[in-house]
Protein backbone atom coordinates (compact mmCIF):
# COMPACT_ATOMS: atom_id res chain seq x y z
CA UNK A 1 0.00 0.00 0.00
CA UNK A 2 1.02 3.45 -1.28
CA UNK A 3 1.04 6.04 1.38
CA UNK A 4 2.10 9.93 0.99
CA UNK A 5 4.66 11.37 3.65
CA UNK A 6 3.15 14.70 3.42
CA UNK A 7 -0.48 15.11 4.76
CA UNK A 8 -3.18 15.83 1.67
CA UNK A 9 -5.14 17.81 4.03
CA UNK A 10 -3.78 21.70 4.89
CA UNK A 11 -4.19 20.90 8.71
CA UNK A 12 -1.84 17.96 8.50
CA UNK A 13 0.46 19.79 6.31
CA UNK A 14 1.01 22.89 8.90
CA UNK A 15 1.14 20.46 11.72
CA UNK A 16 4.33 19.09 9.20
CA UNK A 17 5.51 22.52 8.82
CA UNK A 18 5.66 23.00 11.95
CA UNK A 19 7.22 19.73 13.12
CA UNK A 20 9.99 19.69 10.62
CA UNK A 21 10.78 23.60 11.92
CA UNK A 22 11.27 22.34 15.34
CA UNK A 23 12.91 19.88 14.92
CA UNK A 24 15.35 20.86 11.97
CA UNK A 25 18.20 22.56 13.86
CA UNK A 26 19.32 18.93 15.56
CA UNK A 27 20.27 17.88 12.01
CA UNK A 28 22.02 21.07 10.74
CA UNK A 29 25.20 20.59 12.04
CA UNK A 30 26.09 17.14 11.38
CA UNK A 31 24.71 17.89 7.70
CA UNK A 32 26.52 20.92 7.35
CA UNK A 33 24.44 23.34 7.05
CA UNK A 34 23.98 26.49 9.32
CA UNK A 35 21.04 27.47 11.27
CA UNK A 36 20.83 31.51 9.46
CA UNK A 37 21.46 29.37 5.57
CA UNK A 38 18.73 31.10 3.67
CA UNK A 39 16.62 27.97 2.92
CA UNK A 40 15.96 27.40 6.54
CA UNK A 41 15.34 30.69 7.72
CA UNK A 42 12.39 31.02 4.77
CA UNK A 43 10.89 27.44 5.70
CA UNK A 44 10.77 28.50 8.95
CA UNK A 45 8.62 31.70 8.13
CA UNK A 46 6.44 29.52 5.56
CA UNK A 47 5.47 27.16 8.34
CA UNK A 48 4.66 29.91 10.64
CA UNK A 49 3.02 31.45 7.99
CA UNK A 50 1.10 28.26 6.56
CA UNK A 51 -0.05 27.73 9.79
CA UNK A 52 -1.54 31.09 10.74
CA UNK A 53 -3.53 31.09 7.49
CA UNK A 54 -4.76 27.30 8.49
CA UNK A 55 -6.18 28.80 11.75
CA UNK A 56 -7.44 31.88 10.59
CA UNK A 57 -9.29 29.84 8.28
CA UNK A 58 -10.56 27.80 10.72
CA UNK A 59 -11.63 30.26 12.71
CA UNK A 60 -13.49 32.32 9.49
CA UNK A 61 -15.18 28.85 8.78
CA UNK A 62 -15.98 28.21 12.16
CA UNK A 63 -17.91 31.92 12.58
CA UNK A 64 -19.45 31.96 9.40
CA UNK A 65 -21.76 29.46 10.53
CA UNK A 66 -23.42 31.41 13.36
CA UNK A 67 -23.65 34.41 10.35
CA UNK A 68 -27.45 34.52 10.14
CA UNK A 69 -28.32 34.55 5.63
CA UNK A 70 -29.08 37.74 4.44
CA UNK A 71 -31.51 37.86 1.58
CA UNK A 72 -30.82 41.10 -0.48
CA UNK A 73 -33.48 43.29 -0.62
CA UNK A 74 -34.43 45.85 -3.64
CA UNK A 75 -36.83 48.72 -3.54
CA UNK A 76 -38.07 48.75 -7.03
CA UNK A 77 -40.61 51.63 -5.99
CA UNK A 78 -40.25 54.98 -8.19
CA UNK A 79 -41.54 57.99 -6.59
């Protein structure tokens, strides 16, 4: 069985994000590769990023629902 290593769903993939941005810095040394190298630094800020859009989402989705519908109304009436 096929399975993908990075979550289809944009929940799962912030919650990656974020775990590979924690957890990174452990493996930049023996690798080689320093902690201010450009590629890090922006993967950092596109987790943080991606994951402040994935709750603000959330949270726009989760309001919405209490939004009562509002029907538009026209006043066709000429005076």
């Amino acid at each position: 069985m096929k399975s993908d290593y990075l979550e289809r769903d944009d929940e799962g993939r912030a919650q990656q994000f974020i775990l590979f941005r924690d957890n990174i810095g452990q493996f930049l040394v023996p690798l080689g590769i320093q902690a201010t190298h450009e590629d890090i630094v922006q993967q950092a800020a596109d987790a943080t990023r991606f994951r402040v859009m994935v709750d603000f989402q959330a949270t726009m989705q989760k309001a919405a629902q209490s939004w009562p519908t509002r029907k538009p109304t026209f006043n066709l009436k000429t005076r």
